[in-house]
N, C-alpha and C. Protein backbone atom coordinates (compact mmCIF):
# COMPACT_ATOMS: atom_id res chain seq x y z
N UNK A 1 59.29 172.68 117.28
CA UNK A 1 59.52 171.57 118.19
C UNK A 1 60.99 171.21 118.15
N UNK A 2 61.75 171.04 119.56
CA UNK A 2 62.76 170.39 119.85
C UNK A 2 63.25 169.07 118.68
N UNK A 3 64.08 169.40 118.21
CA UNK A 3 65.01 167.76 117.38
C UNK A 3 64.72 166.46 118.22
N UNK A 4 65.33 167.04 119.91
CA UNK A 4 65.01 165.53 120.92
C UNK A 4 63.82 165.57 121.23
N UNK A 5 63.41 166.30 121.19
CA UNK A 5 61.95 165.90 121.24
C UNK A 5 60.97 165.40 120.45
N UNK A 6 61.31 165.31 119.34
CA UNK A 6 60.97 165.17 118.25
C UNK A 6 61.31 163.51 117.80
N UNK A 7 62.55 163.17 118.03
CA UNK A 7 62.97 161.84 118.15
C UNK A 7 62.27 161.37 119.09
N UNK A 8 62.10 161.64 120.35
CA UNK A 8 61.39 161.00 121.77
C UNK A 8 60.58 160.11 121.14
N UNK A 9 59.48 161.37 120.67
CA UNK A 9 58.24 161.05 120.37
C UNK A 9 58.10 159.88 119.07
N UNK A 10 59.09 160.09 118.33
CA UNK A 10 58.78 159.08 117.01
C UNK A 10 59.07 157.70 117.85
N UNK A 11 60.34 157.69 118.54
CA UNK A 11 60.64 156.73 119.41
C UNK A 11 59.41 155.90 119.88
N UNK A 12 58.97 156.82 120.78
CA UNK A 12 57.87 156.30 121.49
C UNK A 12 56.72 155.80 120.45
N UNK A 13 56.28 156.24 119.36
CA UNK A 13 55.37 155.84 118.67
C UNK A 13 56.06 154.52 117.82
N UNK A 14 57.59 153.87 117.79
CA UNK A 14 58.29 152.92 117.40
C UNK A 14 57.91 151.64 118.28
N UNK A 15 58.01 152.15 119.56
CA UNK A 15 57.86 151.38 120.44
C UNK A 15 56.47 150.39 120.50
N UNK A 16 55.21 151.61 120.39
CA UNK A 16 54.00 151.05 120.78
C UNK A 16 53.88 150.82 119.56
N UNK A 17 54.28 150.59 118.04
CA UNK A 17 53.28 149.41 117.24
C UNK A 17 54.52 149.01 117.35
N UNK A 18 55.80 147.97 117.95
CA UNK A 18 56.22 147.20 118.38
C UNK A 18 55.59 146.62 119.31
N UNK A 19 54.82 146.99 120.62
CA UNK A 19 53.92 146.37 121.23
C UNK A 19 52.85 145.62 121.36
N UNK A 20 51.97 146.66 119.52
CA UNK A 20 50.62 146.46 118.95
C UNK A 20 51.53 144.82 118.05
N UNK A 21 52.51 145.11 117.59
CA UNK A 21 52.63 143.91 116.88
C UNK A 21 52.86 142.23 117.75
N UNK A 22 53.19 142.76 118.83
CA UNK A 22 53.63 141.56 119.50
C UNK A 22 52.38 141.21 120.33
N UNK A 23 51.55 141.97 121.07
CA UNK A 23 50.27 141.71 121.19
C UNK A 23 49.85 140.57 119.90
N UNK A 24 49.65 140.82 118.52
CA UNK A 24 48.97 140.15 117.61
C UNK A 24 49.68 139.28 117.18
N UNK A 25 51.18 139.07 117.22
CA UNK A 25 51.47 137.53 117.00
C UNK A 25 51.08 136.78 118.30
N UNK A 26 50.89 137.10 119.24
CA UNK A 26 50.65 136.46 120.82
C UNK A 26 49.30 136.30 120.42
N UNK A 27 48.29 136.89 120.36
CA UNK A 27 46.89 136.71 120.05
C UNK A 27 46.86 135.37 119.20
N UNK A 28 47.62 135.60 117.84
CA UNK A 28 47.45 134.50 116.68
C UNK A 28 48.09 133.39 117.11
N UNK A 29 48.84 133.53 117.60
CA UNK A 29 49.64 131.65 118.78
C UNK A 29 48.78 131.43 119.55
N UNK A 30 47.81 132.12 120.02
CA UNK A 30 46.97 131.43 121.90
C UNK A 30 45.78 131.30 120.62
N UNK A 31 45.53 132.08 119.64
CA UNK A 31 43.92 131.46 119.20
C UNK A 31 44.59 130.37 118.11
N UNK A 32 45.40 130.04 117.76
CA UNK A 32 46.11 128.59 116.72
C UNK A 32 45.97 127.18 117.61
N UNK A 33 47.12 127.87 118.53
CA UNK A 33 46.97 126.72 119.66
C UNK A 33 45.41 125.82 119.80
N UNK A 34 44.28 126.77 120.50
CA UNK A 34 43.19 126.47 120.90
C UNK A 34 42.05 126.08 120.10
N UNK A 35 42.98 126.46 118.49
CA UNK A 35 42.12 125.59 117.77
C UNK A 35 41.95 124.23 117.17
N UNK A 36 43.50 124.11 117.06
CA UNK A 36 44.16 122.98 117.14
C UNK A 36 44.21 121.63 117.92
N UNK A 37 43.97 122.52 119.51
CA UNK A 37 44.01 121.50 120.51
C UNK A 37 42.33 121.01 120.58
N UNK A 38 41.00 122.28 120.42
CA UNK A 38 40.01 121.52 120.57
C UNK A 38 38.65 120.78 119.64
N UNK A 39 39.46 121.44 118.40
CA UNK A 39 38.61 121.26 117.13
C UNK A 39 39.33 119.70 116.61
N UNK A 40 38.63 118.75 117.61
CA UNK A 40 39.14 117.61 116.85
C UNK A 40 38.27 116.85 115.82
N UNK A 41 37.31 117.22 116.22
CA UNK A 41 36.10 116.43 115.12
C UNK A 41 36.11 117.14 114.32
N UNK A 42 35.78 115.77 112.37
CA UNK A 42 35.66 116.44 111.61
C UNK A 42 34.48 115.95 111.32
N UNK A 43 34.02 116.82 110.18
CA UNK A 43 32.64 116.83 109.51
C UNK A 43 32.89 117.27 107.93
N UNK A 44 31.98 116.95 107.12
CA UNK A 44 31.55 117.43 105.44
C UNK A 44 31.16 118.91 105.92
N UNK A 45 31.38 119.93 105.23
CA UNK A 45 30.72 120.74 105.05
C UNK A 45 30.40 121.33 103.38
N UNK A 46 29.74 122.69 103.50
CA UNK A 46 29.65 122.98 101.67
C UNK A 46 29.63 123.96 101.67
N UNK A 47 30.41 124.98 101.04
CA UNK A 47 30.83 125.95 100.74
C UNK A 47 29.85 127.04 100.72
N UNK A 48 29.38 128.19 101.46
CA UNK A 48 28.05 128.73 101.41
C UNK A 48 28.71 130.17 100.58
N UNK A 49 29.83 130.83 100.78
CA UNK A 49 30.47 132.32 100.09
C UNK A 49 31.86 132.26 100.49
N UNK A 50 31.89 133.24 99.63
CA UNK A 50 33.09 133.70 99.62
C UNK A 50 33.41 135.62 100.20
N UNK A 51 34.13 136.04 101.27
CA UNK A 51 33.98 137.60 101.25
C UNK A 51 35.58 137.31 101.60
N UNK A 52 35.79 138.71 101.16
CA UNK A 52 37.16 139.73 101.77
C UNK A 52 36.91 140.71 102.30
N UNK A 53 37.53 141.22 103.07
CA UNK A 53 38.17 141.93 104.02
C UNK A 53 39.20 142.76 103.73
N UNK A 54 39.12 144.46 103.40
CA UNK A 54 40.51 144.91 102.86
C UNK A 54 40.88 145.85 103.99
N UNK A 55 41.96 145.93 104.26
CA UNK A 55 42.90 146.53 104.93
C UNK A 55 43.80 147.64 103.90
N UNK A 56 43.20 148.64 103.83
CA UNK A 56 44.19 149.06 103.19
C UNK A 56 44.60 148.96 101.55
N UNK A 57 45.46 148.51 101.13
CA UNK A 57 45.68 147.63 99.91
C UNK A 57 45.17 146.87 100.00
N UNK A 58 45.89 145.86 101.20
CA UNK A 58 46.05 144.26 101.36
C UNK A 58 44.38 143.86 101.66
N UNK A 59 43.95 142.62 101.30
CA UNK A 59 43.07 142.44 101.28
C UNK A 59 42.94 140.63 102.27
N UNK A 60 42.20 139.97 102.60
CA UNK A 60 42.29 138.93 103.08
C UNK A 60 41.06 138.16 102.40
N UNK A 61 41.63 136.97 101.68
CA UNK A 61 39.70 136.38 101.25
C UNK A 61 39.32 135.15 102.04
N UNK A 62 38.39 134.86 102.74
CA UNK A 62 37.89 134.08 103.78
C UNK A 62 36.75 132.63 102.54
N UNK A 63 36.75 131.87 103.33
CA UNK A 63 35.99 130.79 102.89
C UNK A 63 34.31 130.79 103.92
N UNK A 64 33.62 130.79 103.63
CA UNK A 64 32.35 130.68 104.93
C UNK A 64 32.04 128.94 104.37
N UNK A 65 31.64 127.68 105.50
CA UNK A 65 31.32 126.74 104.94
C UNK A 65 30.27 126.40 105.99
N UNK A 66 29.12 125.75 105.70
CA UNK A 66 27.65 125.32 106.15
C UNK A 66 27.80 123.71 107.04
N UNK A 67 27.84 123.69 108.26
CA UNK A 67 27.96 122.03 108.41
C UNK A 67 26.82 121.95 109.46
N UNK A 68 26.62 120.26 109.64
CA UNK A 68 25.33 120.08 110.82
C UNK A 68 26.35 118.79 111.21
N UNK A 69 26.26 119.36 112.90
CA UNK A 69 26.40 118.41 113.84
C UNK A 69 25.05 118.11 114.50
N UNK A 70 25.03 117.04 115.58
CA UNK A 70 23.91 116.85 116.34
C UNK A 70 23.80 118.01 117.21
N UNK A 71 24.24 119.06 117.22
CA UNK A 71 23.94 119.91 117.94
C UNK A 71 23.15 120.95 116.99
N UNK A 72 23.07 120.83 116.23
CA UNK A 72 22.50 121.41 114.90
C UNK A 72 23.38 122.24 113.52
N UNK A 73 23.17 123.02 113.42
CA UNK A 73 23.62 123.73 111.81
C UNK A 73 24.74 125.53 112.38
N UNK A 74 26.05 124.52 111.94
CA UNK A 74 27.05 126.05 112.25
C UNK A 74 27.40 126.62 110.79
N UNK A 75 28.12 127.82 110.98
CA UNK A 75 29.14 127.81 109.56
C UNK A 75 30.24 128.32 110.58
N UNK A 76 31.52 127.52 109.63
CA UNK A 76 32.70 127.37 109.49
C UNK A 76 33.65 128.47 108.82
N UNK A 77 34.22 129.20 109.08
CA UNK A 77 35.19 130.46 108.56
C UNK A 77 37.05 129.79 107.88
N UNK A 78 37.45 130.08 107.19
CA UNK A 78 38.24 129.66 106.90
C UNK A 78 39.09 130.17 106.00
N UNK A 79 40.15 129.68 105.50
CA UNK A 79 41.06 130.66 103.98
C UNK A 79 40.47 130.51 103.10
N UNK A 80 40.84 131.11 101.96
CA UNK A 80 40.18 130.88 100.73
C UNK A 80 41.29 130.12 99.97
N UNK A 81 40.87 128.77 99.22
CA UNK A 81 41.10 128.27 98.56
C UNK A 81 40.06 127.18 97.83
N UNK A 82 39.34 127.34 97.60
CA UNK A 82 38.13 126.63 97.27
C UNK A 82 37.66 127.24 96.12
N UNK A 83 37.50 126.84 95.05
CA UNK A 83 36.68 127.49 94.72
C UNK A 83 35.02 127.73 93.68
N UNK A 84 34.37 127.17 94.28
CA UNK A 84 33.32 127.79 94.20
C UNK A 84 32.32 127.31 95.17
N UNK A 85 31.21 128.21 95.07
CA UNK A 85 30.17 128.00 96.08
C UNK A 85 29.16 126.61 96.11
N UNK A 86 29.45 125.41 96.90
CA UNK A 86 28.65 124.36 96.71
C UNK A 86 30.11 123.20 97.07
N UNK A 87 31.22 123.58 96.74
CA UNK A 87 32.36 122.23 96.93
C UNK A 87 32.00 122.12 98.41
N UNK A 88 32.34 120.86 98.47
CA UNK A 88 32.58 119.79 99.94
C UNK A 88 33.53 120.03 100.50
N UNK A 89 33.37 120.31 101.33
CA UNK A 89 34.93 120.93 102.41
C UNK A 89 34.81 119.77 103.97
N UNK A 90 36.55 119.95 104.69
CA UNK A 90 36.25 119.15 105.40
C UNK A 90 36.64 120.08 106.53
N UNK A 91 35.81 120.42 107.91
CA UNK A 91 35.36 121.27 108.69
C UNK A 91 35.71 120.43 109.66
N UNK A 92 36.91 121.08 110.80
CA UNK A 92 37.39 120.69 112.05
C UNK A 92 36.47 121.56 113.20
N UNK A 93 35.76 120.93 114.04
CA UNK A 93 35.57 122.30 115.00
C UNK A 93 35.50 120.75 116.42
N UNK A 94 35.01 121.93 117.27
CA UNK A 94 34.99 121.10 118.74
C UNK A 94 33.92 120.72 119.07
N UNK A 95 34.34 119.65 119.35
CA UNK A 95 32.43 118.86 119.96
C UNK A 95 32.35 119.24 120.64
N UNK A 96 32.81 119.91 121.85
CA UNK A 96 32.20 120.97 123.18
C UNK A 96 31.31 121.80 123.34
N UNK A 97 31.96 122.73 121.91
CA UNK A 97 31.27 123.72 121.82
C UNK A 97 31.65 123.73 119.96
N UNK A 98 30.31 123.52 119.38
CA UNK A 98 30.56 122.96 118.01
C UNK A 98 30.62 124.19 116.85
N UNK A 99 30.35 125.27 117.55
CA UNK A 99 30.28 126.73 116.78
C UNK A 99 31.62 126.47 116.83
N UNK A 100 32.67 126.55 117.69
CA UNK A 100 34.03 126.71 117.32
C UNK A 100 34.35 125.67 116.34
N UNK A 101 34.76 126.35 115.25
CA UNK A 101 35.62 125.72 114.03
C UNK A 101 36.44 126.11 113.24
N UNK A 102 36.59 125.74 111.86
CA UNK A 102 37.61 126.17 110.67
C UNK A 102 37.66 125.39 109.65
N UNK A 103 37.63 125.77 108.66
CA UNK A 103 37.52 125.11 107.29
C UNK A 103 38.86 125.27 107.27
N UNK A 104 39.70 124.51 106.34
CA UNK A 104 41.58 124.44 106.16
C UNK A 104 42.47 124.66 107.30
N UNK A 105 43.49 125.67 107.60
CA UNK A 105 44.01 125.91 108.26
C UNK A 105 42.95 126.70 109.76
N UNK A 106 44.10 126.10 110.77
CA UNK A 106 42.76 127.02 112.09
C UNK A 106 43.34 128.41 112.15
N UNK A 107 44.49 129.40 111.17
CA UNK A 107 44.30 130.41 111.28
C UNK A 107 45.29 130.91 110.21
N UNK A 108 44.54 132.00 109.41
CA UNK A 108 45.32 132.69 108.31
C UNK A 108 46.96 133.07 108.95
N UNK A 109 47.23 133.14 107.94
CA UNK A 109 48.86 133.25 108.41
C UNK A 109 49.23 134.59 108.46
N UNK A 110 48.08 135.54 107.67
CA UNK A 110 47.82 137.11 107.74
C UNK A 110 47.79 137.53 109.19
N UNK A 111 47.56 137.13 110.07
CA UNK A 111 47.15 137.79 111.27
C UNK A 111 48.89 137.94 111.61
N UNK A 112 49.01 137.01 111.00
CA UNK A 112 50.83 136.26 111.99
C UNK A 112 51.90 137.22 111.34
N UNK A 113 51.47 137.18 109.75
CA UNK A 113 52.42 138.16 109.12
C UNK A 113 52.35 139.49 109.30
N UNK A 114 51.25 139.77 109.67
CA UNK A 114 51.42 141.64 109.94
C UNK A 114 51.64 141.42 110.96
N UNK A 115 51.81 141.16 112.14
CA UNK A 115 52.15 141.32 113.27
C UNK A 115 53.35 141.07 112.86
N UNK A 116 54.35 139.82 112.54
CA UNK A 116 55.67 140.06 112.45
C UNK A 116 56.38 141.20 111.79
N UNK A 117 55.93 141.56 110.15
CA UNK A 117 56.34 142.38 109.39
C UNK A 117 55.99 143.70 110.71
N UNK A 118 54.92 143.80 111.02
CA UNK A 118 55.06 145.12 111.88
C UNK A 118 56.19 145.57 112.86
N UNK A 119 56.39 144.08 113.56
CA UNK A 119 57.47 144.04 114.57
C UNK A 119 58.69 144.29 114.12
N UNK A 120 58.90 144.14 113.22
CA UNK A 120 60.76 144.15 112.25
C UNK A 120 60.34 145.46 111.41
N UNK A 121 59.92 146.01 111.35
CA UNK A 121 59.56 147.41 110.49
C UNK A 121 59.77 148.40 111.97
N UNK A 122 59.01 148.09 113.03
CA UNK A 122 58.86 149.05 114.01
C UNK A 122 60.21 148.98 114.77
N UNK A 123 61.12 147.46 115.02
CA UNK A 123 62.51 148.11 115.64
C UNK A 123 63.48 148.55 114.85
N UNK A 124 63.32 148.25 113.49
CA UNK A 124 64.36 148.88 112.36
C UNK A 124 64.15 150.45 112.25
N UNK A 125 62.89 150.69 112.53
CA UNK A 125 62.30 152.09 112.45
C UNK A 125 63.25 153.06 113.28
N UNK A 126 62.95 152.28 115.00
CA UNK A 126 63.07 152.71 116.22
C UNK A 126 64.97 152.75 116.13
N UNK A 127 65.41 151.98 115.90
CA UNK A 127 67.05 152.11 115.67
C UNK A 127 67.23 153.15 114.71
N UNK A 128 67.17 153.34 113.11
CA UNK A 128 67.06 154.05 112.30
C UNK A 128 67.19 155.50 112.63
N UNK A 129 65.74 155.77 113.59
CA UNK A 129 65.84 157.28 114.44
C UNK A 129 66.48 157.51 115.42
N UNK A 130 67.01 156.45 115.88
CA UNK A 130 68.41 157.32 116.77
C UNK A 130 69.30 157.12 116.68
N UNK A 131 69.77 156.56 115.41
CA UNK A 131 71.12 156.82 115.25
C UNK A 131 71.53 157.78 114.99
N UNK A 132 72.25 158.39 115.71
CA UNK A 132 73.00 160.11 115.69
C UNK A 132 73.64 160.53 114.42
N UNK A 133 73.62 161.27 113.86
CA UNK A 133 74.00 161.50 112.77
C UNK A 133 75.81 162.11 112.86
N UNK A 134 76.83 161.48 111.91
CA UNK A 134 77.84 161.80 112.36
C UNK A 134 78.12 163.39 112.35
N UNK A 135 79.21 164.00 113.26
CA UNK A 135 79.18 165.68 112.91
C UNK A 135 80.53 165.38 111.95
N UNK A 136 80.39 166.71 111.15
CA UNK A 136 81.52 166.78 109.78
C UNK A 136 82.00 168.12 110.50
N UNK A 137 83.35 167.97 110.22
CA UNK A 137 83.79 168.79 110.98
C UNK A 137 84.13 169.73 109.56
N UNK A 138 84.78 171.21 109.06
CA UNK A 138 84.83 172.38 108.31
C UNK A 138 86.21 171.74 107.63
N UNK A 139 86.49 171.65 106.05
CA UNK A 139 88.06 171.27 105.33
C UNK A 139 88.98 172.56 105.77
N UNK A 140 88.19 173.32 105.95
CA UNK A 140 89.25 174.80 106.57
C UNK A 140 89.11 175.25 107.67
């Protein structure tokens, strides 16, 4: 395979998880926003588990929490900082629609950080490979 062609292509694969990353900080701002803006009611809830999620190394640990509105009995998703199964948590979601909620923050900051770290990895990448390499010219 061609050298420029060869760059093209890494190029191009620089580009699109620069894309994939900016897609997912955009995702994690429009679903923050909307949780923020409609999860105004709070409620008690109680801690039902604990799971993670691994990616790889990296791992993410989630909170699950049990609450009843008059609309009846949701669970609540959230970070992990709690800890153990049975503490009282205090559960924001929307009286609209009362399934939408969140225990602590309305969104891990994981979603936000791989998308950024991806984005600054993928144009440092994308510069990196084309910078031309200088020519050395012969001492004789």
């Amino acid at each position: 395979m061609n050298t420029t062609v060869l760059v093209k292509v890494i190029t191009a694969a620089f580009v699109v998880a620069a894309l994939v990353s900016i897609v997912v900080i955009g995702f994690s701002k429009v679903r923050y926003n909307i949780m923020t803006e409609k999860c105004t009611a709070t409620v008690e809830g109680t801690v039902i588990d604990f799971r993670s999620s691994y990616f790889g190394d990296m791992s993410v640990d989630k909170t699950y929490a049990s609450y009843r509105t008059d609309a009846g009995v949701f669970t609540a998703v959230g970070d992990a900082g709690f800890t153990s199964v049975g503490d009282k948590v205090l559960v924001n979601y929307d009286p609209e629609k009362p399934s939408r909620s969140y225990v602590g923050r309305p969104l891990s900051g994981t979603a936000y950080a791989f998308g950024v770290t991806g984005l600054i990895c993928s144009v440092l990448g994308g510069i990196a490979i084309n910078l031309k390499p200088k020519t050395r010219r012969p001492w004789f």
